[in-house]
PDB file of N, CA and C in Angstrom:
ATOM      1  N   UNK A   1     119.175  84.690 116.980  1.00  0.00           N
ATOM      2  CA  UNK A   1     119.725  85.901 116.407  1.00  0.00           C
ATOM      3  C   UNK A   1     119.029  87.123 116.952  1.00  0.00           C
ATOM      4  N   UNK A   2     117.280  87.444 116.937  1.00  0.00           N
ATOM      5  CA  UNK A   2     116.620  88.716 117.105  1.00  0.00           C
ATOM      6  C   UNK A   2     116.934  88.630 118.699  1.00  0.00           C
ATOM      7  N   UNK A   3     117.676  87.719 119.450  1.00  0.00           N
ATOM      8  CA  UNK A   3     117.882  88.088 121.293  1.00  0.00           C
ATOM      9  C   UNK A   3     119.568  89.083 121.193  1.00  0.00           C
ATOM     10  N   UNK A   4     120.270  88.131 120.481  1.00  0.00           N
ATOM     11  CA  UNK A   4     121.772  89.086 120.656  1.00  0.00           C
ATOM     12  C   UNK A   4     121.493  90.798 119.715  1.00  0.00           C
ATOM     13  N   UNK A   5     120.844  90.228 118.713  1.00  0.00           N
ATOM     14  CA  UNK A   5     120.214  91.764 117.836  1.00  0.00           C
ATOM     15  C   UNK A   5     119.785  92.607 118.853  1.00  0.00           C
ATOM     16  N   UNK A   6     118.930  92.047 119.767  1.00  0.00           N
ATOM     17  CA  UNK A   6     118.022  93.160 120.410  1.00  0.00           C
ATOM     18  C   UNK A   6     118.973  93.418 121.955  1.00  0.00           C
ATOM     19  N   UNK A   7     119.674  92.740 121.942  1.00  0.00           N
ATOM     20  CA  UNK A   7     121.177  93.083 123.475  1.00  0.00           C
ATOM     21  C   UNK A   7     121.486  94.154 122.550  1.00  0.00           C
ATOM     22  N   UNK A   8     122.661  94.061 121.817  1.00  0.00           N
ATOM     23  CA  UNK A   8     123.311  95.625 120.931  1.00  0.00           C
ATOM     24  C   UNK A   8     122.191  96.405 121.031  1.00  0.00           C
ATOM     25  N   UNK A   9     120.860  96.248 120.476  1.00  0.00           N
ATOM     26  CA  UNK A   9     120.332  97.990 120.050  1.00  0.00           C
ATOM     27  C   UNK A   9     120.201  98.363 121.783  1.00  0.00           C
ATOM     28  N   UNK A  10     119.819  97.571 122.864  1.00  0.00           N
ATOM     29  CA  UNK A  10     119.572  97.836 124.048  1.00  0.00           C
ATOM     30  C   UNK A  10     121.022  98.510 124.733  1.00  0.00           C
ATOM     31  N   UNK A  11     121.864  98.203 124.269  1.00  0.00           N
ATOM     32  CA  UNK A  11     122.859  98.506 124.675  1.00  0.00           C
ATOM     33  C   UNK A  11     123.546  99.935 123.966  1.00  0.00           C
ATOM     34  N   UNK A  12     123.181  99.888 122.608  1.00  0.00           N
ATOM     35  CA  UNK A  12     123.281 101.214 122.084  1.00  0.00           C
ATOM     36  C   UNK A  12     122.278 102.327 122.514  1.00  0.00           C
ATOM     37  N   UNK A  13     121.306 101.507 123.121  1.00  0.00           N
ATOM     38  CA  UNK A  13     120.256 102.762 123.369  1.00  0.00           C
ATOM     39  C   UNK A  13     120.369 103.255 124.616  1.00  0.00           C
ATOM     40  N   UNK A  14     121.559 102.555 125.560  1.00  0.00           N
ATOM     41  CA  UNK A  14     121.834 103.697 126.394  1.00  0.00           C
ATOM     42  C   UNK A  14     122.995 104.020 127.011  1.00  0.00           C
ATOM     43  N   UNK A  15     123.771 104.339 125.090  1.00  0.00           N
ATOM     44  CA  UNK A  15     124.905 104.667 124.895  1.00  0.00           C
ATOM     45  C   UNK A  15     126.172 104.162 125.413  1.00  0.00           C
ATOM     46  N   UNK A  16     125.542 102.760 125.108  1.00  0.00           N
ATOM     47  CA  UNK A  16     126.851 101.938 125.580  1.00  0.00           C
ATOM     48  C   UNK A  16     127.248 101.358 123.983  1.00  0.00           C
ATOM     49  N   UNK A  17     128.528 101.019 123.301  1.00  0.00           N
ATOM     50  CA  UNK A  17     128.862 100.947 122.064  1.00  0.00           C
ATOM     51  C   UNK A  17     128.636  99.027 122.133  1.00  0.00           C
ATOM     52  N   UNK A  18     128.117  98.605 121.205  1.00  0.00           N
ATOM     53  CA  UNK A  18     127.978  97.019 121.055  1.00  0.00           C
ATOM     54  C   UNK A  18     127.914  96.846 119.981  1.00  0.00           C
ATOM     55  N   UNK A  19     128.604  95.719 119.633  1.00  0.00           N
ATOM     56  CA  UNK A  19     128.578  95.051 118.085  1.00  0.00           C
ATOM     57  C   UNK A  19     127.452  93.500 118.274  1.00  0.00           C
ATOM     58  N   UNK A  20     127.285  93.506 117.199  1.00  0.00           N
ATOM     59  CA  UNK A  20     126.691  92.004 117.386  1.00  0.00           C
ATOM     60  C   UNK A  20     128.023  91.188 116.255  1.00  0.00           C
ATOM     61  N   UNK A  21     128.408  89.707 116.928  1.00  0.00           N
ATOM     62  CA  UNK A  21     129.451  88.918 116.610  1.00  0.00           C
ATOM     63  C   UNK A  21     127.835  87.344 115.864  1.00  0.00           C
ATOM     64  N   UNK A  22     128.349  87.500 115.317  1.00  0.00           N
ATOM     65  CA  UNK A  22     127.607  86.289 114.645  1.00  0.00           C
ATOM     66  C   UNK A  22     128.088  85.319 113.872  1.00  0.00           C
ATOM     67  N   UNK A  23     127.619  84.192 113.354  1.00  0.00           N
ATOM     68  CA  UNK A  23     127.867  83.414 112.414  1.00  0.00           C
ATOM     69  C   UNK A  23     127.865  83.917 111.216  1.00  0.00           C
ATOM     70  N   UNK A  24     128.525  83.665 109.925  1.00  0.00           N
ATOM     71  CA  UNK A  24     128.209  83.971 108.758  1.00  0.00           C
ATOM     72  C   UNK A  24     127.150  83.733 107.907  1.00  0.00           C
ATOM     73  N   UNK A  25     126.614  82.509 108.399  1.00  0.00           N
ATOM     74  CA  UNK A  25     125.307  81.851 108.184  1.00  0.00           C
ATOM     75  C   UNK A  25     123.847  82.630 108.462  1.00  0.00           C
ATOM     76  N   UNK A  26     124.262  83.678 109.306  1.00  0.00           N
ATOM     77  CA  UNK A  26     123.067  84.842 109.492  1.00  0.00           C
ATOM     78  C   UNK A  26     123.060  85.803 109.145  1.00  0.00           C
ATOM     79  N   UNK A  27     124.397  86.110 108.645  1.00  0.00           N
ATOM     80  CA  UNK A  27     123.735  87.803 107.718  1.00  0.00           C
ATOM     81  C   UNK A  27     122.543  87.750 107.077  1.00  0.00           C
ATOM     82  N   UNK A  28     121.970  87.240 106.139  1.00  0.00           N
ATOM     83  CA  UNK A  28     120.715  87.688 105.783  1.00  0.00           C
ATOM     84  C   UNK A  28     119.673  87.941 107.035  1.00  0.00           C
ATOM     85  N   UNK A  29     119.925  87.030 108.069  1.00  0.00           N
ATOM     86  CA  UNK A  29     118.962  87.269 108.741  1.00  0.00           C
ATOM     87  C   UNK A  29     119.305  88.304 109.770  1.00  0.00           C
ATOM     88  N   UNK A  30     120.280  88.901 110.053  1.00  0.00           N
ATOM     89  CA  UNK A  30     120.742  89.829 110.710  1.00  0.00           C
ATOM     90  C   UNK A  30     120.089  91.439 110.327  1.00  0.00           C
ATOM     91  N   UNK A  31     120.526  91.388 108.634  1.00  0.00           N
ATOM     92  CA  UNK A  31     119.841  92.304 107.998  1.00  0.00           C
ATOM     93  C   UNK A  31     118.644  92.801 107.998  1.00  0.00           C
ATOM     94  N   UNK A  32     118.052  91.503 107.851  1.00  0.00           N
ATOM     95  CA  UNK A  32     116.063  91.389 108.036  1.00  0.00           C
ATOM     96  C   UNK A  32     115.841  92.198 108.967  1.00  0.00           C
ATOM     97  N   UNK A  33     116.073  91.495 110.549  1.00  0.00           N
ATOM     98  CA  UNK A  33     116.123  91.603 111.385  1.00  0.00           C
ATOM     99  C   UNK A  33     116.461  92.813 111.520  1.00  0.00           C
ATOM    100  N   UNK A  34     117.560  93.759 111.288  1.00  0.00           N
ATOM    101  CA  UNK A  34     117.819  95.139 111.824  1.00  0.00           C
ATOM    102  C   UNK A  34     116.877  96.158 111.583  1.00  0.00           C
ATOM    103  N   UNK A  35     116.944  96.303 110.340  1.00  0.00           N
ATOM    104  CA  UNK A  35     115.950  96.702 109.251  1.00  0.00           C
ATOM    105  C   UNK A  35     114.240  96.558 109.623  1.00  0.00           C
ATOM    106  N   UNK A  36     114.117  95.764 110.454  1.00  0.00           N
ATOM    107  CA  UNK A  36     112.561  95.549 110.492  1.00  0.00           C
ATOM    108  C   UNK A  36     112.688  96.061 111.913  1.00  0.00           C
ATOM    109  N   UNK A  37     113.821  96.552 112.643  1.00  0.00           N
ATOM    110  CA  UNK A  37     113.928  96.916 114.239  1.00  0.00           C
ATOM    111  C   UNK A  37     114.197  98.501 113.723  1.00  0.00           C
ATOM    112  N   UNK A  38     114.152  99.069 112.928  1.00  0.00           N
ATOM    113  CA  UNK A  38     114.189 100.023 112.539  1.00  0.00           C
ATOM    114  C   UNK A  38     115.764 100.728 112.786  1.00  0.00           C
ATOM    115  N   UNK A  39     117.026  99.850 112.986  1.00  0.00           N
ATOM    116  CA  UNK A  39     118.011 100.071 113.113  1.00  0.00           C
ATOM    117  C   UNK A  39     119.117  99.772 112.006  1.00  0.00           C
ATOM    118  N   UNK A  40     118.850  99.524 110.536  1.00  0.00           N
ATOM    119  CA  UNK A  40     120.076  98.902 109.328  1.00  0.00           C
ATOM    120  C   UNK A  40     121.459  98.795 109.690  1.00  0.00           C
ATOM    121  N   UNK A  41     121.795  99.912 110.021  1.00  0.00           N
ATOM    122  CA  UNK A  41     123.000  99.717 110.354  1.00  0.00           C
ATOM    123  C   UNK A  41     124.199  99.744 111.502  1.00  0.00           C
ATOM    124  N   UNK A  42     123.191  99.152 112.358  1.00  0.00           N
ATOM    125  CA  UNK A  42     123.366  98.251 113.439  1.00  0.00           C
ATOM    126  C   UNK A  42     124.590  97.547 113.520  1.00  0.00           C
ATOM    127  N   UNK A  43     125.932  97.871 113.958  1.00  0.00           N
ATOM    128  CA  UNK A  43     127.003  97.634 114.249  1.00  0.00           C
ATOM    129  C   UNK A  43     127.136  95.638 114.155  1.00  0.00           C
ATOM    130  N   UNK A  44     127.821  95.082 113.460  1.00  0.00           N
ATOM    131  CA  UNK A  44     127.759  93.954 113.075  1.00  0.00           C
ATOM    132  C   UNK A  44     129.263  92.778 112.868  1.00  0.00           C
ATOM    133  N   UNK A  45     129.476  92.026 113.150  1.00  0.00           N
ATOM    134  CA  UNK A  45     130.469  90.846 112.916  1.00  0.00           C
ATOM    135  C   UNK A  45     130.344  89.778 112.668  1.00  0.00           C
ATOM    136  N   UNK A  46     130.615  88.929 111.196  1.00  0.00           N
ATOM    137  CA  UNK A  46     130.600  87.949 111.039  1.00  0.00           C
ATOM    138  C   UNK A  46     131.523  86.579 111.033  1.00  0.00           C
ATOM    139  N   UNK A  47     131.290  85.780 112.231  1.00  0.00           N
ATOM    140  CA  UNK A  47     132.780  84.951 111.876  1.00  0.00           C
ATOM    141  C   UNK A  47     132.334  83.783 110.939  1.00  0.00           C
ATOM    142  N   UNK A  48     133.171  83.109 110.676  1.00  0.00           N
ATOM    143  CA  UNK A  48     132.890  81.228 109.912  1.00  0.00           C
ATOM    144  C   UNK A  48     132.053  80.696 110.213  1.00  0.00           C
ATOM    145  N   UNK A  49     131.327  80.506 109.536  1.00  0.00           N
ATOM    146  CA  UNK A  49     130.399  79.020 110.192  1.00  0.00           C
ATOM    147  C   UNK A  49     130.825  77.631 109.822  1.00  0.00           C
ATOM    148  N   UNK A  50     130.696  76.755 110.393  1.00  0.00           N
ATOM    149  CA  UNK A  50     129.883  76.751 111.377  1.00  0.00           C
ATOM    150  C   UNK A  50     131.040  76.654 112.653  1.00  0.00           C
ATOM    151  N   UNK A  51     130.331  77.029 114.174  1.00  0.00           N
ATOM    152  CA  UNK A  51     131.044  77.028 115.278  1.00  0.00           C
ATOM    153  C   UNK A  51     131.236  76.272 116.283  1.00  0.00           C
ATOM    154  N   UNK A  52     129.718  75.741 115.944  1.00  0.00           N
ATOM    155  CA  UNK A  52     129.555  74.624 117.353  1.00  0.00           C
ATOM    156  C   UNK A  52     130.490  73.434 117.136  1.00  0.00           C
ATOM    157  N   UNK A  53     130.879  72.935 116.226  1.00  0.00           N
ATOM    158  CA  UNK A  53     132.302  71.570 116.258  1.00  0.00           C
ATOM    159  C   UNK A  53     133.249  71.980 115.872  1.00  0.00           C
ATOM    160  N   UNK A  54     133.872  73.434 116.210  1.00  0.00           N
ATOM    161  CA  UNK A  54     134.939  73.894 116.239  1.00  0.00           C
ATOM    162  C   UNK A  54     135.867  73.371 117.893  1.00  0.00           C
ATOM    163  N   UNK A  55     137.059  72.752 117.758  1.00  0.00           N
ATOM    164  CA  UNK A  55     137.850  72.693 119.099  1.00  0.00           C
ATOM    165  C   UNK A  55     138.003  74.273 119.719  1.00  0.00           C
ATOM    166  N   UNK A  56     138.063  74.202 121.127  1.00  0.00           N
ATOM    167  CA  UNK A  56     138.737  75.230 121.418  1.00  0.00           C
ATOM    168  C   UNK A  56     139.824  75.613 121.157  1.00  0.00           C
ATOM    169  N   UNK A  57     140.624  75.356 120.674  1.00  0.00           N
ATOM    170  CA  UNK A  57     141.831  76.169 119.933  1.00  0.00           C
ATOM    171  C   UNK A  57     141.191  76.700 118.465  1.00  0.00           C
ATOM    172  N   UNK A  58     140.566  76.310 117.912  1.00  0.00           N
ATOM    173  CA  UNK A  58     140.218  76.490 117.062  1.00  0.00           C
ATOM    174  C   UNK A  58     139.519  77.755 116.889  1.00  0.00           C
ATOM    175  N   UNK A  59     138.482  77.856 117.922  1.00  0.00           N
ATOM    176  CA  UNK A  59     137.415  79.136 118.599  1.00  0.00           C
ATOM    177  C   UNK A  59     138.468  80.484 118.946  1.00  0.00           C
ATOM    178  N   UNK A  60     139.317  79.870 119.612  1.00  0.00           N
ATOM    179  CA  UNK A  60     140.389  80.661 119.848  1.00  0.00           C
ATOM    180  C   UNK A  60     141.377  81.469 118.765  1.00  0.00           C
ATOM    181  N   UNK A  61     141.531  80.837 117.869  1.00  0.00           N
ATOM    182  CA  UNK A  61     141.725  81.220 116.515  1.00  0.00           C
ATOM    183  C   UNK A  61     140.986  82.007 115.843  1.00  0.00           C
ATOM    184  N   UNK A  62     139.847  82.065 115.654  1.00  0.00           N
ATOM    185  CA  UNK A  62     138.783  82.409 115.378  1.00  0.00           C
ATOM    186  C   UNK A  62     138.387  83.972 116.416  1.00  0.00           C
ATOM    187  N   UNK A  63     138.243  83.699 117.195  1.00  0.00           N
ATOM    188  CA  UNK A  63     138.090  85.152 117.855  1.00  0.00           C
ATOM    189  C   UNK A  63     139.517  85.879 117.721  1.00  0.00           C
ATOM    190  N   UNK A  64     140.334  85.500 118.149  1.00  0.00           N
ATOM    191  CA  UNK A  64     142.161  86.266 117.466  1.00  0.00           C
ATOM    192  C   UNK A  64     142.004  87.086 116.252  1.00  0.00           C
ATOM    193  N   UNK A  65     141.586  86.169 115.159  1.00  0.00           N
ATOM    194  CA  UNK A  65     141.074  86.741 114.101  1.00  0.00           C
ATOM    195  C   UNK A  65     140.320  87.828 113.615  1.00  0.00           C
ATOM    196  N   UNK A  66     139.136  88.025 114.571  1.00  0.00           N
ATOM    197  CA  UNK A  66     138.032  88.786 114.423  1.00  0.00           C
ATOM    198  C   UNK A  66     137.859  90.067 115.450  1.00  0.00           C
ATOM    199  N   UNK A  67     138.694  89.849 116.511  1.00  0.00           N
ATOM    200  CA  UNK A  67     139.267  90.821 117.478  1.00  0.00           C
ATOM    201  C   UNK A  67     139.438  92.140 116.583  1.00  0.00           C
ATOM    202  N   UNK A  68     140.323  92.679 115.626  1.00  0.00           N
ATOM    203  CA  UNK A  68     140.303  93.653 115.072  1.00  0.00           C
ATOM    204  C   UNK A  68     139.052  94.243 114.619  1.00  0.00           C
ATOM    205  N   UNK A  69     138.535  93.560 113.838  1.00  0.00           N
ATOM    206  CA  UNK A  69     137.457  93.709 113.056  1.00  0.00           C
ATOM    207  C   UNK A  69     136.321  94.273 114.384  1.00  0.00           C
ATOM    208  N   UNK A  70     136.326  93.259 115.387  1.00  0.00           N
ATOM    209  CA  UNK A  70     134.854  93.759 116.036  1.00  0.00           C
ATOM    210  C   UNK A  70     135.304  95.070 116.751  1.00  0.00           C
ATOM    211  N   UNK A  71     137.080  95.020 117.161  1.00  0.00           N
ATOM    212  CA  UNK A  71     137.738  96.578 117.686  1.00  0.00           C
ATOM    213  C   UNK A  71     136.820  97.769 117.022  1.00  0.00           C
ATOM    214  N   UNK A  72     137.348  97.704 115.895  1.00  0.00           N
ATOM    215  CA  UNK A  72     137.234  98.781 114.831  1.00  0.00           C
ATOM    216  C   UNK A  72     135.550  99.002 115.157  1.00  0.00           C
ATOM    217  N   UNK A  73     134.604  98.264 114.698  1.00  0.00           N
ATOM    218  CA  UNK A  73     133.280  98.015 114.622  1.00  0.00           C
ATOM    219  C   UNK A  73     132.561  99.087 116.167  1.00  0.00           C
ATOM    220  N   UNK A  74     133.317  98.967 117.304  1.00  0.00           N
ATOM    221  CA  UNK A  74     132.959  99.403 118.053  1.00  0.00           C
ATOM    222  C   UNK A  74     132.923 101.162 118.236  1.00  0.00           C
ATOM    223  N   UNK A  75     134.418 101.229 117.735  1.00  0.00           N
ATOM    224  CA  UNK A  75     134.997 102.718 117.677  1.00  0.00           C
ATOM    225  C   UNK A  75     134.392 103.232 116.122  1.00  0.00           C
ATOM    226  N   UNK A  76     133.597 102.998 115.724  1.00  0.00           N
ATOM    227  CA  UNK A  76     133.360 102.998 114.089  1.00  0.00           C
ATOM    228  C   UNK A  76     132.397 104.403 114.313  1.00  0.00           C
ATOM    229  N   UNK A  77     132.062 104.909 115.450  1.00  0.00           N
ATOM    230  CA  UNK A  77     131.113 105.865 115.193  1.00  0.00           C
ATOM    231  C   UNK A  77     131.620 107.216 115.854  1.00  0.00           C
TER     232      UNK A  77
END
């Protein structure tokens, strides 16, 4: 989690727009994590967990889904 956390703030820090896409299973630790990077509200997406024995159609479903959400997330500022 604190490697894709720390891609977005690197990527926000030189003004490039990034969300972080995650499991649902890590928000708390996403939070921790932002918060202790001195960034809270740190552009964020949570899909289903779990992912790894999801089929690819399934994944595919799944990002279809969340496509809006991380849209929005990007343009959010």
């Amino acid at each position: 989690m604190s490697c894709g956390l720390r891609d977005v703030l690197s990527f926000e820090t030189a003004g490039t727009p990034a969300v972080l896409v995650a499991s649902s299973a890590f928000v708390q630790a996403a939070d921790v994590q932002a918060g202790r990077l001195g960034q809270p509200e740190v552009r964020r997406v949570f899909v289903a967990h779990p992912v790894q024995d999801r089929t690819d159609d399934e994944l595919r479903a799944a990002a279809r889904a969340a496509v809006d959400e991380i849209v929005a997330a990007l343009v959010a500022r």
